[in-house]
C-alpha atoms as a PDB file:
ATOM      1  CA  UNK A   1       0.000   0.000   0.000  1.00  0.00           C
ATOM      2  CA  UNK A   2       1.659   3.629  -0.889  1.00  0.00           C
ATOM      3  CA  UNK A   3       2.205   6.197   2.170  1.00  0.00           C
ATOM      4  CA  UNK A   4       0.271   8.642   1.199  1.00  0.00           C
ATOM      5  CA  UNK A   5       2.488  12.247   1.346  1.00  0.00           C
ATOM      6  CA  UNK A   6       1.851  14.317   4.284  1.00  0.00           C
ATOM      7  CA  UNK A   7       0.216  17.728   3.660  1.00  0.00           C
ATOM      8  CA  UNK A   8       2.520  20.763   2.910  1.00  0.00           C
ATOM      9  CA  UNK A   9       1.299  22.290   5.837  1.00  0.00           C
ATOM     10  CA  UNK A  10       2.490  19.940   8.373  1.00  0.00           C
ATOM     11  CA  UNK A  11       6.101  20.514   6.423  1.00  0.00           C
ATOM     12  CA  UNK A  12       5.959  23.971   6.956  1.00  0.00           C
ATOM     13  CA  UNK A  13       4.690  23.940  10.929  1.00  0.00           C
ATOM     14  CA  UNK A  14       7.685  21.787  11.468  1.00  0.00           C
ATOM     15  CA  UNK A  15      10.400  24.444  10.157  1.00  0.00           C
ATOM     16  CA  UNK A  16       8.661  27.275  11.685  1.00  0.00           C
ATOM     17  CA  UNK A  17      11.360  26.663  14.740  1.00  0.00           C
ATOM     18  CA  UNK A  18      14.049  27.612  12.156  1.00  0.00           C
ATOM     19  CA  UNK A  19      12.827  31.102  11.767  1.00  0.00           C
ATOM     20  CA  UNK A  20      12.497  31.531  15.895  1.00  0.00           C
ATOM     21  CA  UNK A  21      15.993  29.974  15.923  1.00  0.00           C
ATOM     22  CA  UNK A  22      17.539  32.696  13.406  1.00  0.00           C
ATOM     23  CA  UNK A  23      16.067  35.253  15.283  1.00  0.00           C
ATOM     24  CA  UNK A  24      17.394  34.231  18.600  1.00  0.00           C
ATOM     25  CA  UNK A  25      21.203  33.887  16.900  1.00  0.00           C
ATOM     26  CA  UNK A  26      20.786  37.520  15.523  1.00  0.00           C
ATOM     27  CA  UNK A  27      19.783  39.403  18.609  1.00  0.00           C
ATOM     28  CA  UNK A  28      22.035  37.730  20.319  1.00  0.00           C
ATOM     29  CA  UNK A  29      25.165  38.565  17.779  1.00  0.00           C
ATOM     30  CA  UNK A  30      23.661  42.385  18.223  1.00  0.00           C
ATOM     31  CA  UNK A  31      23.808  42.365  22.076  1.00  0.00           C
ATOM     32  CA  UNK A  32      27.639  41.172  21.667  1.00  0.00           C
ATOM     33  CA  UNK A  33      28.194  43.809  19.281  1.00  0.00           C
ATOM     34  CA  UNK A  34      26.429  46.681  22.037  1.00  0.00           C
ATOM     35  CA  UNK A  35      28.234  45.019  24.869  1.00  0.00           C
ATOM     36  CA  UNK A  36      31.881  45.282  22.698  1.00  0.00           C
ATOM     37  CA  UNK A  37      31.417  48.981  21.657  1.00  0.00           C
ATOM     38  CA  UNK A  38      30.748  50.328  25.511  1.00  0.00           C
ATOM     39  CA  UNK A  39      33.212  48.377  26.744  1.00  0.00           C
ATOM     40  CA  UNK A  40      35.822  50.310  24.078  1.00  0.00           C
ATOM     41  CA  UNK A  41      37.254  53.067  26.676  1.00  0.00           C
ATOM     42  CA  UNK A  42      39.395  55.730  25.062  1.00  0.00           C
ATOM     43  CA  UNK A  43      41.989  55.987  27.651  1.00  0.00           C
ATOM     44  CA  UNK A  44      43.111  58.777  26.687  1.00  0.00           C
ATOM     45  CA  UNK A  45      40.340  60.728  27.649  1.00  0.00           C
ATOM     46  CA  UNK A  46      39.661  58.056  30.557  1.00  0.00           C
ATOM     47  CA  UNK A  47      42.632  59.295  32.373  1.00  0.00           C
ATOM     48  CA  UNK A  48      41.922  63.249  31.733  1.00  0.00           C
ATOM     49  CA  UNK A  49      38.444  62.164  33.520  1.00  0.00           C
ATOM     50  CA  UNK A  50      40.208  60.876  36.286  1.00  0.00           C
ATOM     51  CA  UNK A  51      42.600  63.575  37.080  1.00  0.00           C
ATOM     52  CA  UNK A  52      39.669  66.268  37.232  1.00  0.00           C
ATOM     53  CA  UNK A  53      38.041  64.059  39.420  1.00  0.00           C
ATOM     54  CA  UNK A  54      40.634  63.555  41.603  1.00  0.00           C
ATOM     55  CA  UNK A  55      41.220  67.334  41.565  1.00  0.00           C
ATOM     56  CA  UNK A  56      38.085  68.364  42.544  1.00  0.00           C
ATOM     57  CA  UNK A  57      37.540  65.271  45.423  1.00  0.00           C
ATOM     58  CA  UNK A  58      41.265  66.564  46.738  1.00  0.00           C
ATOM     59  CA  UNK A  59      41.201  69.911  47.411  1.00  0.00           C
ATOM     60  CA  UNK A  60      40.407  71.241  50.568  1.00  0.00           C
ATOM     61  CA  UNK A  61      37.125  71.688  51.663  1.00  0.00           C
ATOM     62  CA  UNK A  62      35.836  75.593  51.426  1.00  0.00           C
ATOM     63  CA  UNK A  63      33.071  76.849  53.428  1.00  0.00           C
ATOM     64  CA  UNK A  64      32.124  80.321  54.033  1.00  0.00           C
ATOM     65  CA  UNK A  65      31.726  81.712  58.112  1.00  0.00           C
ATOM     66  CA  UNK A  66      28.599  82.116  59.128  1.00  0.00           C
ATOM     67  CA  UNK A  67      27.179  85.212  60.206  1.00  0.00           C
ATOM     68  CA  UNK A  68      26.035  84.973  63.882  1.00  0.00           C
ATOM     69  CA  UNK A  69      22.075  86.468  64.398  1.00  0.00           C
ATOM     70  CA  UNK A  70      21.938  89.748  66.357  1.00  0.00           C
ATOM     71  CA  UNK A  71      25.442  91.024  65.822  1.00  0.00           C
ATOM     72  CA  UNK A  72      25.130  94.794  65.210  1.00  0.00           C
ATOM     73  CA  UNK A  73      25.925  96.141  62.053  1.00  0.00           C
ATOM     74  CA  UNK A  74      29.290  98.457  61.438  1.00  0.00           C
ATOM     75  CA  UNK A  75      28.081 101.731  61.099  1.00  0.00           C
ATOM     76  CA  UNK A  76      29.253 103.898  58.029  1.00  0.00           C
ATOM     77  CA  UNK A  77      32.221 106.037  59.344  1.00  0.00           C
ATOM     78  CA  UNK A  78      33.833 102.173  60.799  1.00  0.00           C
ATOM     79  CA  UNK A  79      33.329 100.337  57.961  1.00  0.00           C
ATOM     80  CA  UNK A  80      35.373 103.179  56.306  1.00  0.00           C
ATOM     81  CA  UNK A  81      38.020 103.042  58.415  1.00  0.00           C
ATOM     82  CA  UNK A  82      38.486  99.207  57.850  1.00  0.00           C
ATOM     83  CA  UNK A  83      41.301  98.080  55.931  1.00  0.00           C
ATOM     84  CA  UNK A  84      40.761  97.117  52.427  1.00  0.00           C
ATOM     85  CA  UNK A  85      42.421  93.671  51.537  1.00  0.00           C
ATOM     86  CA  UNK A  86      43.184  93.365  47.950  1.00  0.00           C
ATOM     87  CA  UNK A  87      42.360  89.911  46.461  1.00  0.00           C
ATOM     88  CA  UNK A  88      45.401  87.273  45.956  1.00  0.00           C
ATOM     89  CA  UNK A  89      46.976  87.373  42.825  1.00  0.00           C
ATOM     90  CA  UNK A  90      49.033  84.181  41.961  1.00  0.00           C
ATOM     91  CA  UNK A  91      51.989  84.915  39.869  1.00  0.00           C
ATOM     92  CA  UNK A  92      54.566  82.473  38.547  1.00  0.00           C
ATOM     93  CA  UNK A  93      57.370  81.382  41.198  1.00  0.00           C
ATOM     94  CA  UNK A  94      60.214  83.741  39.314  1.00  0.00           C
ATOM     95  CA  UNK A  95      63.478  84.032  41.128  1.00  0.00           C
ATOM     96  CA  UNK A  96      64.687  87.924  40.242  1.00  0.00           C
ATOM     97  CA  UNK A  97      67.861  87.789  41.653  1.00  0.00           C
ATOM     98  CA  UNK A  98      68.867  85.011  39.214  1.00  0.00           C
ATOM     99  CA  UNK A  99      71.682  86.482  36.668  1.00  0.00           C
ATOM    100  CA  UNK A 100      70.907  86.362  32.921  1.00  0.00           C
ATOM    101  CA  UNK A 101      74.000  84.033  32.660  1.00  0.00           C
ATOM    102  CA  UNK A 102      72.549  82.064  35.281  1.00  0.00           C
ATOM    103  CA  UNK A 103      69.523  81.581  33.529  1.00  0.00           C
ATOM    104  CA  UNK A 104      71.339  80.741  30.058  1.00  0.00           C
ATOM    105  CA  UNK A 105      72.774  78.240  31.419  1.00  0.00           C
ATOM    106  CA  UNK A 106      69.979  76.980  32.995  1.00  0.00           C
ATOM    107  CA  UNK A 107      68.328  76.678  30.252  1.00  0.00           C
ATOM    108  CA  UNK A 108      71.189  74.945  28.206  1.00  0.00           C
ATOM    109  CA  UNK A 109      70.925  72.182  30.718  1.00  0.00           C
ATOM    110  CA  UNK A 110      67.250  71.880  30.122  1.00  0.00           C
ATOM    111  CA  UNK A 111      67.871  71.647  26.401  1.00  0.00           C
ATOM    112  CA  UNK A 112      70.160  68.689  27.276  1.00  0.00           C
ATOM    113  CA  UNK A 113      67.814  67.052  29.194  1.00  0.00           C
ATOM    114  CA  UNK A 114      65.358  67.384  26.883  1.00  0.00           C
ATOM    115  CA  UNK A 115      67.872  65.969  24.126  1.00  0.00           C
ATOM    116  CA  UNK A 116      68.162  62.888  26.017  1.00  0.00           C
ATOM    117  CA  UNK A 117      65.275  61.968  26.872  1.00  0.00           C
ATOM    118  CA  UNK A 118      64.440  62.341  23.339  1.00  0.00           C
ATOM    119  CA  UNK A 119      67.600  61.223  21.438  1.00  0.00           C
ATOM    120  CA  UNK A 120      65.986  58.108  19.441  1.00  0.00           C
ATOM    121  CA  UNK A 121      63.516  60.408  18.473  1.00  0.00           C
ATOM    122  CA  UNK A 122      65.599  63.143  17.009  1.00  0.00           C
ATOM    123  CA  UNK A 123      67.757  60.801  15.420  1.00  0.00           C
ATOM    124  CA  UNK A 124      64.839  59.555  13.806  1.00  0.00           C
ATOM    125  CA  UNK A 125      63.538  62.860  12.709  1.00  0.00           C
ATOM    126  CA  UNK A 126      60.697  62.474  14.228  1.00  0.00           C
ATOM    127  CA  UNK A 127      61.120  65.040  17.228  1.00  0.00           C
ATOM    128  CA  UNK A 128      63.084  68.437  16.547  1.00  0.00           C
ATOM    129  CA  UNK A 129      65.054  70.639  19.036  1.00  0.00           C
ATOM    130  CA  UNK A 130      66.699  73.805  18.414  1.00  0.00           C
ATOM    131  CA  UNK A 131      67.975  76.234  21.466  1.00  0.00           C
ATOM    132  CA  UNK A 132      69.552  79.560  21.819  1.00  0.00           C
ATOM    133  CA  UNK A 133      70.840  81.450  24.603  1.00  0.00           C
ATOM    134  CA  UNK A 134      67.069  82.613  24.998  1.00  0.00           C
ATOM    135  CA  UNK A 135      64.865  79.910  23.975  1.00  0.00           C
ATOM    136  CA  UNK A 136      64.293  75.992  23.144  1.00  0.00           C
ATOM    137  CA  UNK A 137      61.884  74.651  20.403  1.00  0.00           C
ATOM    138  CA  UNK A 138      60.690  71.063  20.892  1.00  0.00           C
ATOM    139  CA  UNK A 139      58.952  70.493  17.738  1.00  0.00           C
ATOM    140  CA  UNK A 140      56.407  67.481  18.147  1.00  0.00           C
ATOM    141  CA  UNK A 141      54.890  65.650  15.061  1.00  0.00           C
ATOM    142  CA  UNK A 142      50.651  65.877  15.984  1.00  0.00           C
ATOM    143  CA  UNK A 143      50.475  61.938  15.262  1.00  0.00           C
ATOM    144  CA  UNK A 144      52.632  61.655  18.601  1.00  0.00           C
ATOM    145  CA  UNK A 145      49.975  62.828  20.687  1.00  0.00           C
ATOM    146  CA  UNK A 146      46.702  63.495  18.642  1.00  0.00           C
ATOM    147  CA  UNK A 147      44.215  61.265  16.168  1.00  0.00           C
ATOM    148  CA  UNK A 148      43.766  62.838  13.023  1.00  0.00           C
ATOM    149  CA  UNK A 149      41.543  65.579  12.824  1.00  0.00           C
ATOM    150  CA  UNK A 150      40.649  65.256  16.686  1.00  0.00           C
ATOM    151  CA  UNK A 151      42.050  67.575  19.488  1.00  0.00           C
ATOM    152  CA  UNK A 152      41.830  65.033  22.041  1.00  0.00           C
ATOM    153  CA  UNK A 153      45.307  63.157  23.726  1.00  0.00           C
ATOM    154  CA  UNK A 154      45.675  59.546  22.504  1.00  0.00           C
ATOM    155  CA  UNK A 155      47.230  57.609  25.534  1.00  0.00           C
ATOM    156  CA  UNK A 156      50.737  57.257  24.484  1.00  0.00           C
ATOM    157  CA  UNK A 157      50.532  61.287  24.727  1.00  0.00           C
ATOM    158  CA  UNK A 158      51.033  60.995  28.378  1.00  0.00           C
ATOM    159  CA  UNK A 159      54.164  59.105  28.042  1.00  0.00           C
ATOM    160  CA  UNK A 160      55.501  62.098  25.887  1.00  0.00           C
ATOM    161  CA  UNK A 161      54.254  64.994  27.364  1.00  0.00           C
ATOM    162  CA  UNK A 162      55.615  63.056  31.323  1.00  0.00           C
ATOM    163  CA  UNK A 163      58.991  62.894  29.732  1.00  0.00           C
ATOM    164  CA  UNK A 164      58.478  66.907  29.145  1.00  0.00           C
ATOM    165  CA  UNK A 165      57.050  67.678  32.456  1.00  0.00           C
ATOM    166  CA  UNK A 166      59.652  66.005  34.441  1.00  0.00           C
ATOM    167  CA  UNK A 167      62.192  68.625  32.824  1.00  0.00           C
ATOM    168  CA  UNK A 168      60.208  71.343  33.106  1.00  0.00           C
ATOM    169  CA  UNK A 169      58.732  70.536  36.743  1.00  0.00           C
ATOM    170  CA  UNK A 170      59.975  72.890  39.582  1.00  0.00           C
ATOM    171  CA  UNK A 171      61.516  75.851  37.406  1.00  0.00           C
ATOM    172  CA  UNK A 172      60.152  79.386  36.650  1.00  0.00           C
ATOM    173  CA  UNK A 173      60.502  79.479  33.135  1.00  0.00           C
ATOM    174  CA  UNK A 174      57.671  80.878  30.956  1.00  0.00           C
ATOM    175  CA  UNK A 175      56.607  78.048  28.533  1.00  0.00           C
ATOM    176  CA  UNK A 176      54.533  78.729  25.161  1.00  0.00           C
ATOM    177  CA  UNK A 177      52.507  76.080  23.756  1.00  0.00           C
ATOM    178  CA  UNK A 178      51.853  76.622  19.613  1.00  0.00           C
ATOM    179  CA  UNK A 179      49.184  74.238  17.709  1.00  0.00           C
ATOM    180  CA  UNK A 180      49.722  74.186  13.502  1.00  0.00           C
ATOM    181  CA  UNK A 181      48.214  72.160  11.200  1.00  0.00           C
ATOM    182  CA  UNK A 182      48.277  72.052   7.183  1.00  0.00           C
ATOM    183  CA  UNK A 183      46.231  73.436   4.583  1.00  0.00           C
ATOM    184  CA  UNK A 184      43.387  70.542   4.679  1.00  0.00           C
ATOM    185  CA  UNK A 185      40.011  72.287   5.652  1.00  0.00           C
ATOM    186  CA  UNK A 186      38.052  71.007   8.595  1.00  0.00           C
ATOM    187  CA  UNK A 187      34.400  72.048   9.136  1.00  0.00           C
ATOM    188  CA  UNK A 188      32.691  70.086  12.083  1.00  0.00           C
ATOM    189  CA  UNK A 189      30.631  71.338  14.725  1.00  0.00           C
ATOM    190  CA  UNK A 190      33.701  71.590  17.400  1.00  0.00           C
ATOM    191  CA  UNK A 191      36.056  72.812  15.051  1.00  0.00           C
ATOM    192  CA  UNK A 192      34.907  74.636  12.132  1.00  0.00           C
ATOM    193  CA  UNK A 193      38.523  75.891  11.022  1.00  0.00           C
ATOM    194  CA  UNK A 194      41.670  74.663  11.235  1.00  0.00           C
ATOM    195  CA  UNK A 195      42.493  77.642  13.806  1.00  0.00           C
ATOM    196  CA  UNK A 196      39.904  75.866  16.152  1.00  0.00           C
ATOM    197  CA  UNK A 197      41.281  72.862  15.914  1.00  0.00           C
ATOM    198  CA  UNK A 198      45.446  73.771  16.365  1.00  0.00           C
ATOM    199  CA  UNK A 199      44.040  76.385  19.431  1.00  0.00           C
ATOM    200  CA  UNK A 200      42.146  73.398  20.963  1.00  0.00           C
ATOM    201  CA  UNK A 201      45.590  71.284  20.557  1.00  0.00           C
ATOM    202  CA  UNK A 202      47.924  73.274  22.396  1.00  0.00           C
ATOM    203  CA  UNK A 203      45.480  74.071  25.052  1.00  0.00           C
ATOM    204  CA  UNK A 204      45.501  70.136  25.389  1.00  0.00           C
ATOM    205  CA  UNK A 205      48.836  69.825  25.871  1.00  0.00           C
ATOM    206  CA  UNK A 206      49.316  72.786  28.369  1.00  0.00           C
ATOM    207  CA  UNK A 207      46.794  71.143  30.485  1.00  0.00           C
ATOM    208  CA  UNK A 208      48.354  68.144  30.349  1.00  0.00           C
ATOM    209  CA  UNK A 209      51.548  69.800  31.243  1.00  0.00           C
ATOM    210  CA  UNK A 210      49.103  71.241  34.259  1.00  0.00           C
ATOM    211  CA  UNK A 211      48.008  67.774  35.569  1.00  0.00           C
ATOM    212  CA  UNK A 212      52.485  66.901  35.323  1.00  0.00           C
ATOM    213  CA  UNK A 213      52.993  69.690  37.756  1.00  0.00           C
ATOM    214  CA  UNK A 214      53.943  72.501  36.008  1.00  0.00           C
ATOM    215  CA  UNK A 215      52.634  75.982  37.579  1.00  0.00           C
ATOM    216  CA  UNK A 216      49.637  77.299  35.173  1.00  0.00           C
ATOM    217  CA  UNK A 217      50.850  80.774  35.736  1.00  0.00           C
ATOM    218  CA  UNK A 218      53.918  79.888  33.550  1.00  0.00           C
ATOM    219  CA  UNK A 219      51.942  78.068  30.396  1.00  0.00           C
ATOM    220  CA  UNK A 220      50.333  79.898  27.574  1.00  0.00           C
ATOM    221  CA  UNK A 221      48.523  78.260  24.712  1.00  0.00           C
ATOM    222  CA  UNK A 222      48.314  79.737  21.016  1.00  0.00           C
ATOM    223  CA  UNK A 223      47.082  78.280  17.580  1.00  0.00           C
ATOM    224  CA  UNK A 224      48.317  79.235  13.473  1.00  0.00           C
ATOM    225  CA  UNK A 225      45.914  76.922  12.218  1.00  0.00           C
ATOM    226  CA  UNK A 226      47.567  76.662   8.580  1.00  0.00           C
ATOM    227  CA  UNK A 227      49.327  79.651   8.414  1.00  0.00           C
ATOM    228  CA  UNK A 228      52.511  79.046   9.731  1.00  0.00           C
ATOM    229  CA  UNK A 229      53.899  76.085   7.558  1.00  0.00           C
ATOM    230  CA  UNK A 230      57.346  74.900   7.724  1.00  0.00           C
ATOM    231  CA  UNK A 231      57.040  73.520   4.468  1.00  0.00           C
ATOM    232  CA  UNK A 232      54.878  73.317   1.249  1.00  0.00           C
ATOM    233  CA  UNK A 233      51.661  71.950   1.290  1.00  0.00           C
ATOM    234  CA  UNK A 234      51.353  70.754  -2.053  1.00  0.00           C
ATOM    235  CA  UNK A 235      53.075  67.327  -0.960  1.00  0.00           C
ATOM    236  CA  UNK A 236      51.984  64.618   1.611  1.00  0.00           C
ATOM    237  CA  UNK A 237      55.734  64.577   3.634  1.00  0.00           C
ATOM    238  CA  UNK A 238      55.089  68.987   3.541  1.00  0.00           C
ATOM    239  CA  UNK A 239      51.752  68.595   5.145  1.00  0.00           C
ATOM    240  CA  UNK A 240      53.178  65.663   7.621  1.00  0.00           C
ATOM    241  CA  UNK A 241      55.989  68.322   8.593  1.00  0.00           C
ATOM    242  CA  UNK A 242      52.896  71.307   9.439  1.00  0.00           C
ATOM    243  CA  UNK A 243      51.191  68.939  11.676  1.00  0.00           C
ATOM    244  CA  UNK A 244      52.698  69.726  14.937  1.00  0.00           C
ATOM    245  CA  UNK A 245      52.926  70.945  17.993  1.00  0.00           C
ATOM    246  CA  UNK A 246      55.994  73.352  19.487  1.00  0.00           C
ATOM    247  CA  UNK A 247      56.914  74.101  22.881  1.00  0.00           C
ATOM    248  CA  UNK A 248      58.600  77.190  23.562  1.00  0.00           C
ATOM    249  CA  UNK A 249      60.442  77.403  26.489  1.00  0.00           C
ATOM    250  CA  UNK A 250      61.805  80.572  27.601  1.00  0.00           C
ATOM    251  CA  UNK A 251      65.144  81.659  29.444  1.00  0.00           C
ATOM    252  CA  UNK A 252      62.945  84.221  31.302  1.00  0.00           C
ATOM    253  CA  UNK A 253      60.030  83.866  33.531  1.00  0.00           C
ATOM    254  CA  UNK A 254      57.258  86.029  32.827  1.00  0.00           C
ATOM    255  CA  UNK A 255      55.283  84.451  30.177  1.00  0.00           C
ATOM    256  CA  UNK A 256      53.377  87.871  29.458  1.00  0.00           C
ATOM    257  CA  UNK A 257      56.801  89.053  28.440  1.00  0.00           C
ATOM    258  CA  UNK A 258      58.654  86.499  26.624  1.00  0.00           C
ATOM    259  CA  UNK A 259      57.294  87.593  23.167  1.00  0.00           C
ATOM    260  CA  UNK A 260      59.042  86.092  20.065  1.00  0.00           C
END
């Protein structure tokens, strides 16, 4: 006797598990996919997090003194006669009795140290220092401490800009931080011109500087955008060479007055 076929629809309630089964599979591959892309921390900006936390949880507490009810007021003639106590200023810790000879040579021995603790680099090409009797320039390549395009430290940054600080930790001398980039426009939302963007860079790096230990009062940040090349634009290795950031460093200590 023939078996008689079984009807189409019994065939089709049997592989309806298939469909439940692909569905399962994919929203499962999309939760692994959520669950890798928060768990991608930019360290980088992790660790700039944590230092402004720490600053804020760290510093002293502050709390103004309370007036006490029924004290009489001052009347106008003794609140006259009270003396007037200017507000604090905070100025860098400069040294004025240091000799100009002094400080040349001072600063000859911080261009050493800085040659040393950057002497692969140089020979490389990579890093660039030049000194005078008034000045060092430590010329750093952006892709050393930025991503293309973004103004925000990538975390081997903090290795470079450490090596800095610990030269430049515990002196007076005025220190000028200058952003450039090359000729390609930019136009997002944060930085809508190349200006934005090299301002935004060297302001990085002097706070970074900051967080190292060196006295704010002595840092200034400036930015060329594209306007200050070192070398043609028209070429991929000229553009490379106008991506950078410079550190000025200054034999005197006022950074209001080391203009160069």
């Amino acid at each position: 006797m023939r078996r008689r076929k079984p009807p189409q629809d019994d065939l089709h309630n049997k592989e309806r598990w298939l469909i439940s089964y692909a569905d399962f599979i994919t929203l499962l591959f999309a939760f692994f996919v959520v669950m890798y892309s928060v768990s991608s921390v930019n360290e980088g900006k992790y660790k700039v997090l944590s230092e402004t936390f720490s600053g804020v949880f760290n510093a002293p507490q502050r709390s103004l003194q309370p007036v006490t009810v029924g004290d009489p007021l001052l009347s106008a003639p003794e609140q006259s006669r009270e003396e007037v106590i200017p507000p604090a200023v905070t100025e860098a810790p400069g040294n004025p009795d240091v000799s100009e000879q002094n400080r040349a040579e001072a600063l000859r021995a911080m261009a050493d140290q800085l040659a040393m603790e950057f002497d692969d680099l140089i020979n490389q090409g990579v890093v660039s220092l030049e000194r005078n009797d008034e000045w060092i320039e430590l010329n750093l390549p952006n892709s050393m401490l930025f991503s293309s395009g973004d103004a925000e430290p990538h975390y081997d940054s903090f290795k470079v800009i450490e090596k800095i600080a610990n030269v430049l930790r515990d002196r007076d001398n005025a220190i000028k931080v200058e952003g450039f980039t090359d000729n390609q426009p930019i136009r997002t939302n944060r930085f809508p011109s190349n200006w934005e963007l090299s301002t935004a860079r060297a302001a990085a790096v002097a706070r970074m500087l900051m967080m190292e230990g060196v006295e704010p009062e002595r840092l200034a940040a400036v930015g060329y955008g594209q306007y200050q090349p070192l070398a043609r634009n028209d070429t991929e290795e000229g553009r490379r060479r106008n991506r950078r950031v410079v550190l000025l460093i200054s034999r005197d200590a006022s950074i209001r007055g080391a203009v160069r």
